[in-house]
C-alpha atoms as a PDB file:
ATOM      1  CA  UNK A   1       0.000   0.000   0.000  1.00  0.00           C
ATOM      2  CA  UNK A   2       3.107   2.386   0.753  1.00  0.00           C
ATOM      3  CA  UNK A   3       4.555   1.466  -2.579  1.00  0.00           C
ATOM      4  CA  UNK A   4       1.200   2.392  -4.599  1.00  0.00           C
ATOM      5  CA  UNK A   5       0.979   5.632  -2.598  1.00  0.00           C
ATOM      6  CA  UNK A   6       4.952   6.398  -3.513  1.00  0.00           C
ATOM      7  CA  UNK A   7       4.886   5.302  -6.975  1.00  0.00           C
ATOM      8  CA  UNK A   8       1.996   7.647  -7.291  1.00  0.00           C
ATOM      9  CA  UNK A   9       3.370  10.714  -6.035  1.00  0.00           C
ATOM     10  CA  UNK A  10       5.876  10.467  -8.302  1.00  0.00           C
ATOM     11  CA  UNK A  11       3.895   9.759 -11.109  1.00  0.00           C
ATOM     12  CA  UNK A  12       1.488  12.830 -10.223  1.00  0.00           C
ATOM     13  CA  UNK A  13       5.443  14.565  -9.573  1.00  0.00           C
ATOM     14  CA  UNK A  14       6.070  14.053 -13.183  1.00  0.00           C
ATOM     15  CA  UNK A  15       3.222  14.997 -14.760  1.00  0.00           C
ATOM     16  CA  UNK A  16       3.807  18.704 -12.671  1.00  0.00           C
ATOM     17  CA  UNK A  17       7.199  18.645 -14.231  1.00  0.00           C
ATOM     18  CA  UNK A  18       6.053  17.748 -17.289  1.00  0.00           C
ATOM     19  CA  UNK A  19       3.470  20.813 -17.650  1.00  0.00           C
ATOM     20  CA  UNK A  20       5.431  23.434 -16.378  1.00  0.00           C
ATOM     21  CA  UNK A  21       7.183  24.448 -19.363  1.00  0.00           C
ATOM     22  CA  UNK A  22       3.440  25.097 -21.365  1.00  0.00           C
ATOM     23  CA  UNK A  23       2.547  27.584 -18.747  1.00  0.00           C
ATOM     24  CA  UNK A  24       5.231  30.372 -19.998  1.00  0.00           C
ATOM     25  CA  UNK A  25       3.966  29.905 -23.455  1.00  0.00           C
ATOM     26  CA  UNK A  26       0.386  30.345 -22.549  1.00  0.00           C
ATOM     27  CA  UNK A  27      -1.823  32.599 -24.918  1.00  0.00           C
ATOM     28  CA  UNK A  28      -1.273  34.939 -28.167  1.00  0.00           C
ATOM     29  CA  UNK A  29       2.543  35.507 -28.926  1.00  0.00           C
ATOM     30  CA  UNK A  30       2.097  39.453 -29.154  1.00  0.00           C
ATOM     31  CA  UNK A  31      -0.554  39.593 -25.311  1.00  0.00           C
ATOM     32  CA  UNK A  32       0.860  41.717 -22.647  1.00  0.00           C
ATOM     33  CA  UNK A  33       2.986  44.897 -21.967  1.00  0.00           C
ATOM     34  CA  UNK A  34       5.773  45.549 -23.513  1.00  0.00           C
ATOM     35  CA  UNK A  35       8.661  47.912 -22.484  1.00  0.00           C
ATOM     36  CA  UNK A  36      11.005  49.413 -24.596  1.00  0.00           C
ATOM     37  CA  UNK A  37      12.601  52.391 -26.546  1.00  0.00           C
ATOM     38  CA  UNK A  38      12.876  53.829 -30.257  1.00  0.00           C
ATOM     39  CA  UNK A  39      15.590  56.398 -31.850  1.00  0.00           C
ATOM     40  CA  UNK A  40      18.554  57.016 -33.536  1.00  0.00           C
ATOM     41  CA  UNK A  41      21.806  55.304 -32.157  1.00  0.00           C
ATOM     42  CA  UNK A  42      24.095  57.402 -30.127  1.00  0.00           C
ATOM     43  CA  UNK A  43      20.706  59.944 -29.242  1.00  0.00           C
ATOM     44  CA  UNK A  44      18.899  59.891 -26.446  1.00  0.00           C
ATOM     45  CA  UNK A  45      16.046  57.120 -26.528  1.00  0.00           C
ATOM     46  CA  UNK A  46      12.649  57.668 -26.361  1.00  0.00           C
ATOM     47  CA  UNK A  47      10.929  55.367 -23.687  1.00  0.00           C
ATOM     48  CA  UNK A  48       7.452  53.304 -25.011  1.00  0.00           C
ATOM     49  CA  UNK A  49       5.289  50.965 -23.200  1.00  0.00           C
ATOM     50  CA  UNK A  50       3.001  49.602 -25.922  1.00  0.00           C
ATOM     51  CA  UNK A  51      -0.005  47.246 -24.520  1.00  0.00           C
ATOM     52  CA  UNK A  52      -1.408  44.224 -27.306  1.00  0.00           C
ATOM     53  CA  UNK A  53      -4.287  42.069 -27.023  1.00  0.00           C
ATOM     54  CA  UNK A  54      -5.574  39.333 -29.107  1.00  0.00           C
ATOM     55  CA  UNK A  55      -9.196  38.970 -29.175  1.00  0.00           C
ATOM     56  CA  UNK A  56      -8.898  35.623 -31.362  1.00  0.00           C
ATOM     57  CA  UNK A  57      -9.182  37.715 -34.447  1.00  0.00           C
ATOM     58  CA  UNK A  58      -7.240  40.499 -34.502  1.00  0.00           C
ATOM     59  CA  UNK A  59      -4.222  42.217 -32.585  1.00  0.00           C
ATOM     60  CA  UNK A  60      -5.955  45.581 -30.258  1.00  0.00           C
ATOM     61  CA  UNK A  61      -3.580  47.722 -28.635  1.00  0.00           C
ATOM     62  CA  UNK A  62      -2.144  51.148 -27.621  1.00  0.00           C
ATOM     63  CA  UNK A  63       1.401  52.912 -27.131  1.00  0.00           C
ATOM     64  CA  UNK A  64       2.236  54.945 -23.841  1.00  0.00           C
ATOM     65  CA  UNK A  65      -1.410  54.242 -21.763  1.00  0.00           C
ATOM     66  CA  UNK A  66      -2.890  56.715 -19.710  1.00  0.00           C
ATOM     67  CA  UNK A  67      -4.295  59.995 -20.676  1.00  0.00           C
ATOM     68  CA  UNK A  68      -1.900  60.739 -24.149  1.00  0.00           C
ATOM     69  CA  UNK A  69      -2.326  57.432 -25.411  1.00  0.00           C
ATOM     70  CA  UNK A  70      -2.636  56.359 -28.917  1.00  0.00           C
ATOM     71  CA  UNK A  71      -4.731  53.842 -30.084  1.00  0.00           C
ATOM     72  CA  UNK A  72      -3.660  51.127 -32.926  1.00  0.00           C
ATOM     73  CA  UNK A  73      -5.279  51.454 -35.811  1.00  0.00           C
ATOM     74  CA  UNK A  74      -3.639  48.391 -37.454  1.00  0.00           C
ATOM     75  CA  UNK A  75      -2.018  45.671 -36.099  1.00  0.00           C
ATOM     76  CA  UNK A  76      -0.910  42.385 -37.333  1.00  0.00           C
ATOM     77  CA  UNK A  77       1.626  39.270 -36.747  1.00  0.00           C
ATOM     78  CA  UNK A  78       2.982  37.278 -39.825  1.00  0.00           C
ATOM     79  CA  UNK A  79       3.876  34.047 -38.397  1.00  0.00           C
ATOM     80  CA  UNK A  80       5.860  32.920 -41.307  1.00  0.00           C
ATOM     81  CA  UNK A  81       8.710  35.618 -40.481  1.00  0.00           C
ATOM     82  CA  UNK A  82       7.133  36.321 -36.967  1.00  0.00           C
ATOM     83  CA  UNK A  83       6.975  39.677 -38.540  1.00  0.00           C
ATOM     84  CA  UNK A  84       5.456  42.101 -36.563  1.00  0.00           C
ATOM     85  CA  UNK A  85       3.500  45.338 -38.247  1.00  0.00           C
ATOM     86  CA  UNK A  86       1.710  47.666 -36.246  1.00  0.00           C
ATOM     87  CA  UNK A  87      -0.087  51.289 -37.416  1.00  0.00           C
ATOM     88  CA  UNK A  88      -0.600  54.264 -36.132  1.00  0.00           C
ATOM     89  CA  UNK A  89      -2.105  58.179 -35.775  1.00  0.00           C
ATOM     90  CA  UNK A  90       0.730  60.284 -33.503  1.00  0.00           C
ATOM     91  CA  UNK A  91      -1.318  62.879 -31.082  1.00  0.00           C
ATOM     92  CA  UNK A  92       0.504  65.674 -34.131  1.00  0.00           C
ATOM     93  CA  UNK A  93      -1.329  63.497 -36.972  1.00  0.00           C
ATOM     94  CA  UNK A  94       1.446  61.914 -38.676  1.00  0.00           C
ATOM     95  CA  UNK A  95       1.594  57.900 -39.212  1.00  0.00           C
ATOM     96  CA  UNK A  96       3.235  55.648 -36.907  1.00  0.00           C
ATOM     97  CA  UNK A  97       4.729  52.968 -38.868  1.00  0.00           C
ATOM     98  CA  UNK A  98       6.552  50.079 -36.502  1.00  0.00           C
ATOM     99  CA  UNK A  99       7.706  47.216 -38.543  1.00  0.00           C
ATOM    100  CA  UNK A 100       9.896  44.392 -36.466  1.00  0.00           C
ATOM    101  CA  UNK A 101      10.519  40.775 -35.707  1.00  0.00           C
ATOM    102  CA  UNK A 102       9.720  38.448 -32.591  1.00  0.00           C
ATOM    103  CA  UNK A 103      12.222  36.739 -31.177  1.00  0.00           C
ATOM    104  CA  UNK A 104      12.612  34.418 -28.134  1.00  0.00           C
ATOM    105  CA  UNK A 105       9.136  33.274 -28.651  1.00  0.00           C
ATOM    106  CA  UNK A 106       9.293  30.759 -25.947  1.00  0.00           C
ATOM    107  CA  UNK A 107      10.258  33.266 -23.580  1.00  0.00           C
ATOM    108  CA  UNK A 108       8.440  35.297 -21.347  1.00  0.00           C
ATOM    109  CA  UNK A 109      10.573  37.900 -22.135  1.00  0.00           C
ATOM    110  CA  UNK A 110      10.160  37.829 -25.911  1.00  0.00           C
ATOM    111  CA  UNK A 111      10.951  41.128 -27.656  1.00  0.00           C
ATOM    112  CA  UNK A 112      10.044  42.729 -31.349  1.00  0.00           C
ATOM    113  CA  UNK A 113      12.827  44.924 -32.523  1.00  0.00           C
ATOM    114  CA  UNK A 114      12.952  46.828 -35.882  1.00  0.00           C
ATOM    115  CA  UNK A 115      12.200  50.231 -36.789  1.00  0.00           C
ATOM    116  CA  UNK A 116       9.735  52.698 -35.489  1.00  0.00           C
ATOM    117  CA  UNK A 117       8.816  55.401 -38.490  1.00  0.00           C
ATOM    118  CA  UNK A 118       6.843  58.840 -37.353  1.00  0.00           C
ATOM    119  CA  UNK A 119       6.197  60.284 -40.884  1.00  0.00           C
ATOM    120  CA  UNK A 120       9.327  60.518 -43.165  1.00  0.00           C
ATOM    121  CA  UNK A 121      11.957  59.838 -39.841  1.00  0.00           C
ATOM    122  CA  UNK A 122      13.409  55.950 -39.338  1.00  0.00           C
ATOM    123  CA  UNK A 123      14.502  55.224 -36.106  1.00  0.00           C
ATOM    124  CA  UNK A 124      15.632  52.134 -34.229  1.00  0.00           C
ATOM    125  CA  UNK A 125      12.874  50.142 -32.228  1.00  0.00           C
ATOM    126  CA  UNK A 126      13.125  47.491 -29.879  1.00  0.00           C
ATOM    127  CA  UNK A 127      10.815  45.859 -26.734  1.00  0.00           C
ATOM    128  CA  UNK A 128      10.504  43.362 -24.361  1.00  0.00           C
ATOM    129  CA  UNK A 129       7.535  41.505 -22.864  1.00  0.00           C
ATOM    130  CA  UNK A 130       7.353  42.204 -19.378  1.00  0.00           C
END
């Protein structure tokens, strides 16, 4: 009876083990809050927190919440390249254009980096999943 009750602990042990790993990759690739900065190297960095959510069909989301936000008006992921391609309307009316790749997708911690675009200007981009 001691035996059955072992053995079964560390079958129910192994299973745990077993699962862990799956929780971290839980859910839509781009969900969450995201942390990061955009500009030109060797300039002073702009900091960005930039919110997604996937609602099943498409990517919803916002740069810098709170009371200056801006909304997405496009989002998308291309998970041939893991290409990531978001639009938007900057509080002066010129496009946002952020066009990146996701790495470390198994990670918590993934990030997008690329470049961020406000009109004609291309700067560096680059985030991480917090």
């Amino acid at each position: 009876m001691v035996m059955r009750a072992i053995r079964g602990s560390w079958s129910l042990a192994a299973v745990c083990l077993i699962a862990l790993p799956g929780f971290g990759q839980e859910g839509f690739p781009l969900d969450g809050t995201w942390r990061g900065e955009w500009g030109r190297p060797g300039s002073q960095a702009n900091h960005v927190v930039i919110v997604m959510k996937w609602n099943g069909e498409t990517v919803t989301g916002r740069i810098n919440p709170g009371p200056n936000s801006i909304d997405f008006q496009e989002a998308r992921l291309e998970p041939s390249d893991w290409g990531v391609h978001i639009a938007a309307i900057s509080p002066d009316g010129e496009p946002i254009r952020i066009e990146g790749t996701l790495t470390d997708i198994g990670s918590w911690n993934r990030r997008v980096t690329g470049t961020w675009r406000v009109g004609d200007a291309v700067y560096e981009f680059q985030i991480t999943r917090e």
